[in-house]
PDB file of N, CA and C in Angstrom:
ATOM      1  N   UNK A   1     118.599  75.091  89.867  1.00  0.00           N
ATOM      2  CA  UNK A   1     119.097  75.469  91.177  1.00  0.00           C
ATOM      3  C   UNK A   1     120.528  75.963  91.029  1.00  0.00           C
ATOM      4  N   UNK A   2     120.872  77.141  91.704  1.00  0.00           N
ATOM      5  CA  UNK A   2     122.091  77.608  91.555  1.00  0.00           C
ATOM      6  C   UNK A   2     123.090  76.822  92.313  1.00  0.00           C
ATOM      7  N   UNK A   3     124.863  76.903  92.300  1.00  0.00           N
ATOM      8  CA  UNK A   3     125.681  76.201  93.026  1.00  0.00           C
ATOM      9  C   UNK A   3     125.388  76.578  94.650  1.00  0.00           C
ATOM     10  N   UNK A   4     125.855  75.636  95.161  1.00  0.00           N
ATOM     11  CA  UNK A   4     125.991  76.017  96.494  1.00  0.00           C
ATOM     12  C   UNK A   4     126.856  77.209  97.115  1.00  0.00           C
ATOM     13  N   UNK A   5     127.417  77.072  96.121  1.00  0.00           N
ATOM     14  CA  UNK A   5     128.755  78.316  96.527  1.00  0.00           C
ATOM     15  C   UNK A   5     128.297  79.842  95.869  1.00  0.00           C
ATOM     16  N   UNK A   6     127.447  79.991  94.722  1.00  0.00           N
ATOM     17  CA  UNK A   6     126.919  81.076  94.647  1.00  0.00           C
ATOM     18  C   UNK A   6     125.131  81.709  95.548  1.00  0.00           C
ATOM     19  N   UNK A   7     124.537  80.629  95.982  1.00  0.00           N
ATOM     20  CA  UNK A   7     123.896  80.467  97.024  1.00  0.00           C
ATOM     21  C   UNK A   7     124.527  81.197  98.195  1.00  0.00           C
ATOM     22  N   UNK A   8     125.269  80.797  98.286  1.00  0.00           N
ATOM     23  CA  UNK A   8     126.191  81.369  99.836  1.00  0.00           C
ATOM     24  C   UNK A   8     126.412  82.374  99.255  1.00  0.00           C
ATOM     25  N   UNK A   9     127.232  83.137  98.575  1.00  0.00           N
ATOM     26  CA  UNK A   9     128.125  83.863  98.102  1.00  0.00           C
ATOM     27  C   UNK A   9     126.488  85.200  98.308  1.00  0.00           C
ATOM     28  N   UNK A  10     125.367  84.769  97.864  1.00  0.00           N
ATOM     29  CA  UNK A  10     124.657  85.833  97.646  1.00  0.00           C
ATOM     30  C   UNK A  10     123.953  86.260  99.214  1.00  0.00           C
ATOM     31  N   UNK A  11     123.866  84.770  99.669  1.00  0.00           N
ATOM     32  CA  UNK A  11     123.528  85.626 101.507  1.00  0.00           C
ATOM     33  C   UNK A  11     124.898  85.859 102.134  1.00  0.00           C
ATOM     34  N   UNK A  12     125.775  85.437 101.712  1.00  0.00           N
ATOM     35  CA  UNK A  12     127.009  86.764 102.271  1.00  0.00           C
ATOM     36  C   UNK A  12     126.934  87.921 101.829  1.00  0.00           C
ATOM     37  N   UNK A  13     126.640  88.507 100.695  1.00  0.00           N
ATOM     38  CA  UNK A  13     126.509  89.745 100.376  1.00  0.00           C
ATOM     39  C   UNK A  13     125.290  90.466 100.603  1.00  0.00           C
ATOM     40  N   UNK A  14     124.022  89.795 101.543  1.00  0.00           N
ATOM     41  CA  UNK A  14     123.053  90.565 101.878  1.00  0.00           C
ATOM     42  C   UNK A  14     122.903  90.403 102.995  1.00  0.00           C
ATOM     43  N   UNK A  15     123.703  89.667 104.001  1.00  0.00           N
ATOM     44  CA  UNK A  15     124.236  89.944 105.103  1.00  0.00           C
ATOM     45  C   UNK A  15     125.254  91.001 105.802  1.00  0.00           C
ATOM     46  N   UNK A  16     126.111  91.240 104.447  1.00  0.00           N
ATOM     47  CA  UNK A  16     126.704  92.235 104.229  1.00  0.00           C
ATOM     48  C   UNK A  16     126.231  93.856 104.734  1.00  0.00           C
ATOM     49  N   UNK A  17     125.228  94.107 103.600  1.00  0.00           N
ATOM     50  CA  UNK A  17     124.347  94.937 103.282  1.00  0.00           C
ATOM     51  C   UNK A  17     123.273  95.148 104.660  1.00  0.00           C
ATOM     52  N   UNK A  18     123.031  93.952 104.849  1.00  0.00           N
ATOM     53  CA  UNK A  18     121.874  94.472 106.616  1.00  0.00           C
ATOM     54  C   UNK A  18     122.754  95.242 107.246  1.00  0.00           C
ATOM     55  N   UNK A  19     124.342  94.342 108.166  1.00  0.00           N
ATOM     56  CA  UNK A  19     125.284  95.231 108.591  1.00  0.00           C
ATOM     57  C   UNK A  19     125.490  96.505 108.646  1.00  0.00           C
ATOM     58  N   UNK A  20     125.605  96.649 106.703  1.00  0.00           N
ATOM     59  CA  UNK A  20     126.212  98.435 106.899  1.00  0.00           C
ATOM     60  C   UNK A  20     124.970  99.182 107.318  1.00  0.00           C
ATOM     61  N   UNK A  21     123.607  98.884 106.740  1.00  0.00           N
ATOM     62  CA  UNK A  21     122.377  99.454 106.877  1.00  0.00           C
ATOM     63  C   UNK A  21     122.089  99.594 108.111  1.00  0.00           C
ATOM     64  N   UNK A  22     122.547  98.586 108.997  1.00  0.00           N
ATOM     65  CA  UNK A  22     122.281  98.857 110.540  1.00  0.00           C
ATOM     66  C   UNK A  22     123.206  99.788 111.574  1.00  0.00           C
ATOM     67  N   UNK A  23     124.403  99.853 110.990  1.00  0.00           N
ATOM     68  CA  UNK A  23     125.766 100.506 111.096  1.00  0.00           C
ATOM     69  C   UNK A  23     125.524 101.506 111.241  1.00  0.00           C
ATOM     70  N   UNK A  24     124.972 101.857 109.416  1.00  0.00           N
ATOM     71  CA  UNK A  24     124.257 103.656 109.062  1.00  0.00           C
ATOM     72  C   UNK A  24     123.445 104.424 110.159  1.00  0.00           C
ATOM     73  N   UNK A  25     122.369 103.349 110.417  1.00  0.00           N
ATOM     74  CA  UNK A  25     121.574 103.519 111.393  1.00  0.00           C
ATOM     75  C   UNK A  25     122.181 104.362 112.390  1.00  0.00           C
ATOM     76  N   UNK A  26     122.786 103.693 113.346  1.00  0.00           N
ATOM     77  CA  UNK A  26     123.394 103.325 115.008  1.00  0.00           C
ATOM     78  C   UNK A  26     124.027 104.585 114.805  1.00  0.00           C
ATOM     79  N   UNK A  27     125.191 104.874 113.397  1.00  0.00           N
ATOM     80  CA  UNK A  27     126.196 105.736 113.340  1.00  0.00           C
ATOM     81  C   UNK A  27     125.473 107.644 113.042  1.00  0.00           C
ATOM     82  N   UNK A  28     124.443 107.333 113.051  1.00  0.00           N
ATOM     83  CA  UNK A  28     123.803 108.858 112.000  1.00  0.00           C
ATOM     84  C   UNK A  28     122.525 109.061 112.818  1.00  0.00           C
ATOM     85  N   UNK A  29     122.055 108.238 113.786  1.00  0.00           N
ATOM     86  CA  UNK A  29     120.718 108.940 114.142  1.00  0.00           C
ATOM     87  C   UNK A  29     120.668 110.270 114.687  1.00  0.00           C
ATOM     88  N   UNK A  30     121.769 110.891 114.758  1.00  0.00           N
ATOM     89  CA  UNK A  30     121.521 111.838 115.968  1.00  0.00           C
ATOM     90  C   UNK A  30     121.935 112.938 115.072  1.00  0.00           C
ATOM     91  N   UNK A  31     122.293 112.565 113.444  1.00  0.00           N
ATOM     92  CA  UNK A  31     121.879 113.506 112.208  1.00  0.00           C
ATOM     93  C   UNK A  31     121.128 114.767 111.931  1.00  0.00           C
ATOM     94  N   UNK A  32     121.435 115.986 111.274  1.00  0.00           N
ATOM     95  CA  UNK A  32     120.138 116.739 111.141  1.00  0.00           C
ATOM     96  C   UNK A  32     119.813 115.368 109.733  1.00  0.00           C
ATOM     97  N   UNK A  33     118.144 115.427 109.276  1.00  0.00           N
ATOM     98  CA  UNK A  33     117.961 114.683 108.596  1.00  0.00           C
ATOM     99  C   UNK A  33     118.116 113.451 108.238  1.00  0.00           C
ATOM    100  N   UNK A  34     118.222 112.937 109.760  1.00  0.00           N
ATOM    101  CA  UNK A  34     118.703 111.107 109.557  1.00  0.00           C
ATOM    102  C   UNK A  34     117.347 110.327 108.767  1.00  0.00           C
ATOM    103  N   UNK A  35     117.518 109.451 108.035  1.00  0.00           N
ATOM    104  CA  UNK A  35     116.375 108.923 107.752  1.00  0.00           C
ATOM    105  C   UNK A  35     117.113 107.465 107.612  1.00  0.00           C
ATOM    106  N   UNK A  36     116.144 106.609 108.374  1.00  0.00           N
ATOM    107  CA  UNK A  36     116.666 104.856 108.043  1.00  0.00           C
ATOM    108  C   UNK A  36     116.661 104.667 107.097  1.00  0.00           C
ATOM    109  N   UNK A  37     118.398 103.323 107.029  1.00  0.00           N
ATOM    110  CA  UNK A  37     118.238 102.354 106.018  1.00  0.00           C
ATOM    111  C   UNK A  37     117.376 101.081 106.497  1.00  0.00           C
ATOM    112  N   UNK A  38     116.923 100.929 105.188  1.00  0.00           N
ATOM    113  CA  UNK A  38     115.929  99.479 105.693  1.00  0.00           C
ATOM    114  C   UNK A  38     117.101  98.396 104.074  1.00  0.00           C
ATOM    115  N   UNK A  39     116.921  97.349 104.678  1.00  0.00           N
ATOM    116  CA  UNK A  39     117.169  96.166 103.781  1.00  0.00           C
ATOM    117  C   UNK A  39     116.261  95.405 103.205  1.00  0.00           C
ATOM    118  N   UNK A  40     115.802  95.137 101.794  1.00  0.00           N
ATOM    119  CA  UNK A  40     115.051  94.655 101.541  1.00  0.00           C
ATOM    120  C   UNK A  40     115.550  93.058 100.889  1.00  0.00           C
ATOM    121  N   UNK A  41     115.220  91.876 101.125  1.00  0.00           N
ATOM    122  CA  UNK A  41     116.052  90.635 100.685  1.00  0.00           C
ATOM    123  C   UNK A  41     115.076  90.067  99.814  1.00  0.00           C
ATOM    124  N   UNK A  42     115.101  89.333  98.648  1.00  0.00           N
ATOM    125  CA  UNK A  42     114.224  88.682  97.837  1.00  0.00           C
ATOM    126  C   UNK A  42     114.903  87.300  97.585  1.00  0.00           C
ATOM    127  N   UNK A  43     114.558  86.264  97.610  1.00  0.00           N
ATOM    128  CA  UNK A  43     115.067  84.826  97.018  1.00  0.00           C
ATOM    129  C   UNK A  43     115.143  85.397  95.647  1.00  0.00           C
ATOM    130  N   UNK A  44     115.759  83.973  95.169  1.00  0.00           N
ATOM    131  CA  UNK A  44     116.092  83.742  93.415  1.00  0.00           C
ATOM    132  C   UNK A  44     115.449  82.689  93.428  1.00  0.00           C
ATOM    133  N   UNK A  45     114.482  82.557  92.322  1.00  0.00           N
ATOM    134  CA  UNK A  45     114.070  81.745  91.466  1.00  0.00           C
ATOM    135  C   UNK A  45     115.060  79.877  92.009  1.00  0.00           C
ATOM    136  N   UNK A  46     116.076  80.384  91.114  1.00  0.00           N
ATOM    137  CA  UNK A  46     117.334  79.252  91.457  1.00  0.00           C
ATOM    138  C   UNK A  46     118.127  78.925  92.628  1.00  0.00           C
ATOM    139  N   UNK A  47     117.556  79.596  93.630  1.00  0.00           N
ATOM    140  CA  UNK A  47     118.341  79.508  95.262  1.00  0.00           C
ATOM    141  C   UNK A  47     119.406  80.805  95.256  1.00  0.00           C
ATOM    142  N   UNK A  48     119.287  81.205  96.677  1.00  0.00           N
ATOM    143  CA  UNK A  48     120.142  82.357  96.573  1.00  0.00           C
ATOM    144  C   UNK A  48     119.317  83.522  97.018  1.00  0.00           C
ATOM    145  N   UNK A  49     119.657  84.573  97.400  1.00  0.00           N
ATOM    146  CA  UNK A  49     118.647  85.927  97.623  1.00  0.00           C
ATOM    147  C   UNK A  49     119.688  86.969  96.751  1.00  0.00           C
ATOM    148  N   UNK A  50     118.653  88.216  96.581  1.00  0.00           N
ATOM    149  CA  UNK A  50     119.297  89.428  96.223  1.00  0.00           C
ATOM    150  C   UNK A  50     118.624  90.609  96.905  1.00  0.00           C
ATOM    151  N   UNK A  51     119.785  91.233  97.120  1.00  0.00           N
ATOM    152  CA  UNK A  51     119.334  92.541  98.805  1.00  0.00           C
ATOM    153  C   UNK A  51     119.397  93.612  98.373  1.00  0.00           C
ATOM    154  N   UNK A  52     118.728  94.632  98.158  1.00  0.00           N
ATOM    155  CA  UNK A  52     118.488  95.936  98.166  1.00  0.00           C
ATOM    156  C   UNK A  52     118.430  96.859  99.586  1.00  0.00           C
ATOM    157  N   UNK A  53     119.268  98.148  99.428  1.00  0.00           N
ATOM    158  CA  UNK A  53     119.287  99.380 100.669  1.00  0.00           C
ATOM    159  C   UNK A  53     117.992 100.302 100.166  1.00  0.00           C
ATOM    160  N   UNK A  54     117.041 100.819 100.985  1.00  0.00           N
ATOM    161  CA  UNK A  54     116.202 101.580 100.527  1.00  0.00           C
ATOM    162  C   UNK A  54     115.916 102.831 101.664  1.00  0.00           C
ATOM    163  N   UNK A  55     115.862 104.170 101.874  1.00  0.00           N
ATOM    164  CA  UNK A  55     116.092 104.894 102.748  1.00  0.00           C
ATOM    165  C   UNK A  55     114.382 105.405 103.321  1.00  0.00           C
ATOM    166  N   UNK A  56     114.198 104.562 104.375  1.00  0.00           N
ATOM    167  CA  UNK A  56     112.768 104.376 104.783  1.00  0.00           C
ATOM    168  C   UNK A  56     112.562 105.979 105.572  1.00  0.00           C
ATOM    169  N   UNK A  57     111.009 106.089 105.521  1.00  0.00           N
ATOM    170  CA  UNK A  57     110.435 107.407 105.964  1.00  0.00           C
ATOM    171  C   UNK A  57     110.591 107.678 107.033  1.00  0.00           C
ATOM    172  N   UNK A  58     110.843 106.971 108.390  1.00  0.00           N
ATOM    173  CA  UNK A  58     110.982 106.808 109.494  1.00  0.00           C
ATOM    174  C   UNK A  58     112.302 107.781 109.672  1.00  0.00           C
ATOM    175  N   UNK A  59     112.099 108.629 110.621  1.00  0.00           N
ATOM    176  CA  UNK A  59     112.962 109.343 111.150  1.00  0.00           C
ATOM    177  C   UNK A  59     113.453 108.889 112.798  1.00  0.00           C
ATOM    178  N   UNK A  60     112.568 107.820 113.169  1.00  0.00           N
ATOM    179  CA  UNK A  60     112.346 107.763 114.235  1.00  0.00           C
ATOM    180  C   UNK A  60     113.683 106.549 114.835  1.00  0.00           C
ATOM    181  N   UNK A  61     114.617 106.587 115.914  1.00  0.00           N
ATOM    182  CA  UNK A  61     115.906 106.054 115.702  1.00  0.00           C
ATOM    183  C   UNK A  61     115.205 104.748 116.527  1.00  0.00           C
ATOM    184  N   UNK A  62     115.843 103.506 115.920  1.00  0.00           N
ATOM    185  CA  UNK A  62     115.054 101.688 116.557  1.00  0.00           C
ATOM    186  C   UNK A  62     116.429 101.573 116.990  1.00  0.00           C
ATOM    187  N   UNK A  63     117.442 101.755 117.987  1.00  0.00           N
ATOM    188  CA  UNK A  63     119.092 101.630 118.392  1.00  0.00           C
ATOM    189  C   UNK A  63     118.734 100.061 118.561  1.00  0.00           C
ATOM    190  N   UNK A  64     117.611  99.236 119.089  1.00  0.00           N
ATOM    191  CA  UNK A  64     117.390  98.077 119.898  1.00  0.00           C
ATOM    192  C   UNK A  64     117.483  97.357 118.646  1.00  0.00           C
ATOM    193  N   UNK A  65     116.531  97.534 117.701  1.00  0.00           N
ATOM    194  CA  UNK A  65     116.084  96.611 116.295  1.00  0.00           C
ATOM    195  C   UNK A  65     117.802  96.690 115.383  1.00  0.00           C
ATOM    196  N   UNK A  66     118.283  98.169 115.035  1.00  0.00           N
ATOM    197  CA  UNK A  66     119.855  97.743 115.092  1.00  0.00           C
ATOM    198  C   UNK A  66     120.803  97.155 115.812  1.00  0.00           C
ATOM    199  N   UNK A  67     120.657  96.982 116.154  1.00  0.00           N
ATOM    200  CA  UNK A  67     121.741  96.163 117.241  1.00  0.00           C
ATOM    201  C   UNK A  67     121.564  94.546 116.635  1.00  0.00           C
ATOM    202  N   UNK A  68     120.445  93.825 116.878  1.00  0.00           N
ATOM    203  CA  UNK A  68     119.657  93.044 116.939  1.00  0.00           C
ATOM    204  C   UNK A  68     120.076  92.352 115.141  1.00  0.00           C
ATOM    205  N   UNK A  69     119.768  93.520 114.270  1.00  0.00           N
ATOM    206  CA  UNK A  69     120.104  93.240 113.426  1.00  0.00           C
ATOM    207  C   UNK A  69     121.139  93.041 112.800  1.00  0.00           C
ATOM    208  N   UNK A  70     122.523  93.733 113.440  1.00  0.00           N
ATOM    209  CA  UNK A  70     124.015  93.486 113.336  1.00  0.00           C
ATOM    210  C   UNK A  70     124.143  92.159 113.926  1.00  0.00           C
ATOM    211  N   UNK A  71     123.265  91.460 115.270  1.00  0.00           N
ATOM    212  CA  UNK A  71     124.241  90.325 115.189  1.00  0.00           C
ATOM    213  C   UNK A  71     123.320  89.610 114.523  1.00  0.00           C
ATOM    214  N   UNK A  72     122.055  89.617 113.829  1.00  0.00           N
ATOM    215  CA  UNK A  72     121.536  88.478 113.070  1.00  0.00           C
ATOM    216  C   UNK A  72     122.266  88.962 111.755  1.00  0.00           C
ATOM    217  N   UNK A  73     122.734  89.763 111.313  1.00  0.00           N
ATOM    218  CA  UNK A  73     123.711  90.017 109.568  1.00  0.00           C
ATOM    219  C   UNK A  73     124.815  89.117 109.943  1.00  0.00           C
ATOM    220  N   UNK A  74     125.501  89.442 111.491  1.00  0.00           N
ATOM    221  CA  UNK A  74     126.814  88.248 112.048  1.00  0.00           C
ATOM    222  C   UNK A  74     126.622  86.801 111.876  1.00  0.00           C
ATOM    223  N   UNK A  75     125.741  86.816 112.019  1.00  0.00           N
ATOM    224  CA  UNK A  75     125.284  85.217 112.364  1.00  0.00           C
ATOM    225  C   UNK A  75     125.210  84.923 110.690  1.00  0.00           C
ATOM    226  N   UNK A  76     124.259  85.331 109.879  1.00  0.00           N
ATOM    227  CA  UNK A  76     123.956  84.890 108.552  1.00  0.00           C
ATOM    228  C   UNK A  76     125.127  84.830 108.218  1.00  0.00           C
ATOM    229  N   UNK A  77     125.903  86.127 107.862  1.00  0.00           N
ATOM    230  CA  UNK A  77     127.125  85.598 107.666  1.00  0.00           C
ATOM    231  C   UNK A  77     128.408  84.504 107.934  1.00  0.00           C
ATOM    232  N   UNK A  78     128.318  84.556 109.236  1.00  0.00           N
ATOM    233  CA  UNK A  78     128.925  83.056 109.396  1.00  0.00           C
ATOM    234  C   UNK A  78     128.280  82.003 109.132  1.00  0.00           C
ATOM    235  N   UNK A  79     127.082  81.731 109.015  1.00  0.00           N
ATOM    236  CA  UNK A  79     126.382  80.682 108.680  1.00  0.00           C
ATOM    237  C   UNK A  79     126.889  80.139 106.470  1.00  0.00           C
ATOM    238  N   UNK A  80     126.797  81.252 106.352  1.00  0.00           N
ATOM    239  CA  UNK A  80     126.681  81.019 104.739  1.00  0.00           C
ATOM    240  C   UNK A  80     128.399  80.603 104.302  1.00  0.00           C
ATOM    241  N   UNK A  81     129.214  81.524 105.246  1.00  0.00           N
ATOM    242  CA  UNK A  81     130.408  81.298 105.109  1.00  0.00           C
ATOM    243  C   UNK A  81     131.211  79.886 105.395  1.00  0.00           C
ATOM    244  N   UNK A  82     130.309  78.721 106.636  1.00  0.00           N
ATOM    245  CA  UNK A  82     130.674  77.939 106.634  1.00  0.00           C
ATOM    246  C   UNK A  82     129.971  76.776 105.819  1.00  0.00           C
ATOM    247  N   UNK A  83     128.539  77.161 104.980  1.00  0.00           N
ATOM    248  CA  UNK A  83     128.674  76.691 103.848  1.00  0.00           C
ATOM    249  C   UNK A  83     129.375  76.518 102.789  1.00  0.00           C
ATOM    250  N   UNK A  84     129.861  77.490 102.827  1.00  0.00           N
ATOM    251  CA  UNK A  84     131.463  77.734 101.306  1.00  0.00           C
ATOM    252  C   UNK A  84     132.494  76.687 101.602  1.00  0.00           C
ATOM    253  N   UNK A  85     132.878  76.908 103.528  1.00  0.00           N
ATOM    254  CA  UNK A  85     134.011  75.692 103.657  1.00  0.00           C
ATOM    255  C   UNK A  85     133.396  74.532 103.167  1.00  0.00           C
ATOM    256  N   UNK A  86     132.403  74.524 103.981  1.00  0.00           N
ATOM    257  CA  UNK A  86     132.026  72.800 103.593  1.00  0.00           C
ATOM    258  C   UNK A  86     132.182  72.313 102.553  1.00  0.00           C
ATOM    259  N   UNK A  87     131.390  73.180 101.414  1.00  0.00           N
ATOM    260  CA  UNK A  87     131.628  72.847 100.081  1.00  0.00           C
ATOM    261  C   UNK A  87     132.970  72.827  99.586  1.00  0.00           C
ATOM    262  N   UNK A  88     133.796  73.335 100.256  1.00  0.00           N
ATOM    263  CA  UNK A  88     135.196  72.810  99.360  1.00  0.00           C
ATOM    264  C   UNK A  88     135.785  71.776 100.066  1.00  0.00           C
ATOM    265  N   UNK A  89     135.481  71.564 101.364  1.00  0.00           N
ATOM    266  CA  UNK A  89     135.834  70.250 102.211  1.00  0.00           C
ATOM    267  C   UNK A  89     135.929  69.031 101.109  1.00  0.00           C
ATOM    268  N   UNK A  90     134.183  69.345 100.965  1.00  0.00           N
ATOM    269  CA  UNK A  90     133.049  68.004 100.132  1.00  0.00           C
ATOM    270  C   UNK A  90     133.920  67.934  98.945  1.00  0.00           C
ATOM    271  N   UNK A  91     134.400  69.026  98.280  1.00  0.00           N
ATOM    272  CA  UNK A  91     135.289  68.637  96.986  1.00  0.00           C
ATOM    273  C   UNK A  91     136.538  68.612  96.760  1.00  0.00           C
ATOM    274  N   UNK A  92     137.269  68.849  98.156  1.00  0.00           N
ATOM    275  CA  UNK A  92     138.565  67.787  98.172  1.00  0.00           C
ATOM    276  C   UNK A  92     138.570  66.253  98.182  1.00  0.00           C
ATOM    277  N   UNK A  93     137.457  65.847  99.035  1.00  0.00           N
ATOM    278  CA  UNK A  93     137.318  64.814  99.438  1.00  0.00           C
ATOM    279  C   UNK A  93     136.845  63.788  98.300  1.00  0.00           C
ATOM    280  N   UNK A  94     136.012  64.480  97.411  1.00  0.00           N
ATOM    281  CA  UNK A  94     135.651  63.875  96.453  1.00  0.00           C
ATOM    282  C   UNK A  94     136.570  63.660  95.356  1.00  0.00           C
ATOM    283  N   UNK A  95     137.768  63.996  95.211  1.00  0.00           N
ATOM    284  CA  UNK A  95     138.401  63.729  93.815  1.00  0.00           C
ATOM    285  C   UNK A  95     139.782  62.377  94.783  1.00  0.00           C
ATOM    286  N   UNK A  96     138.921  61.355  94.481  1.00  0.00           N
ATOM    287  CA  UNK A  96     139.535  60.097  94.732  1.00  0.00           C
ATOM    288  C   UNK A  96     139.672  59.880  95.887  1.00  0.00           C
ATOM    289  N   UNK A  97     139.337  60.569  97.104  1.00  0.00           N
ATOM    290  CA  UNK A  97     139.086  60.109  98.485  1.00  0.00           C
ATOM    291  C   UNK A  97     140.381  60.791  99.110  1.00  0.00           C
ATOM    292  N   UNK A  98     141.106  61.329  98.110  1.00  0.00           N
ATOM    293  CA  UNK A  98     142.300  62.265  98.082  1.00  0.00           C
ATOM    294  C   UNK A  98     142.168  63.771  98.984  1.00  0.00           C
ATOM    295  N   UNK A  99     142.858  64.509  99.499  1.00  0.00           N
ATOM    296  CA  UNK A  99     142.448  65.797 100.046  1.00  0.00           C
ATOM    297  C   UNK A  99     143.793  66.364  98.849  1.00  0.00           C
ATOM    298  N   UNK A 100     143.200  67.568  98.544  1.00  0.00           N
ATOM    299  CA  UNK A 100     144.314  68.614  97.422  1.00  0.00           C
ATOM    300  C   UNK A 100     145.068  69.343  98.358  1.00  0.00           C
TER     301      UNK A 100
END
């Protein structure tokens, strides 16, 4: 199992990645030749995901499903991010009951 902090570290960066993909979206439909980004997310073996951008066939603009998806990339992201605090909370606390 990977650390907790690279766990996080990897759904911050594919939270990341939905964002701009949905961004692209919202920002370019009205493009000659717009074509969606889609996000593709896979777990790790050891905990953790890894996210791929892939430029889907769909020409057709989803403004509702982007949107939707910027604040669920918001949300993941703060979610994973206040995993990271925690984890360094948990390991101040742990070196002798001491805070650094």
């Amino acid at each position: 199992m990977g650390s907790v902090s690279s766990i996080a570290i990897s759904g911050i960066a594919a939270a990341q990645l939905r964002l701009d993909a949905a961004s692209h979206n919202i920002a370019n439909w009205q493009t000659p030749n717009f074509r969606r980004e889609e996000v593709t997310q896979r777990e790790l073996p050891d905990g953790g995901v890894t996210a791929s951008v892939e430029q889907s066939e769909s020409t057709v603009p989803q403004l509702n499903t982007d949107v939707v998806e910027q604040m669920s990339a918001g949300y993941t992201f703060d979610a994973n991010l206040r995993t990271l605090r925690t984890e360094q909370d948990m390991l101040k606390t742990k070196n002798f009951g001491r805070k650094s």
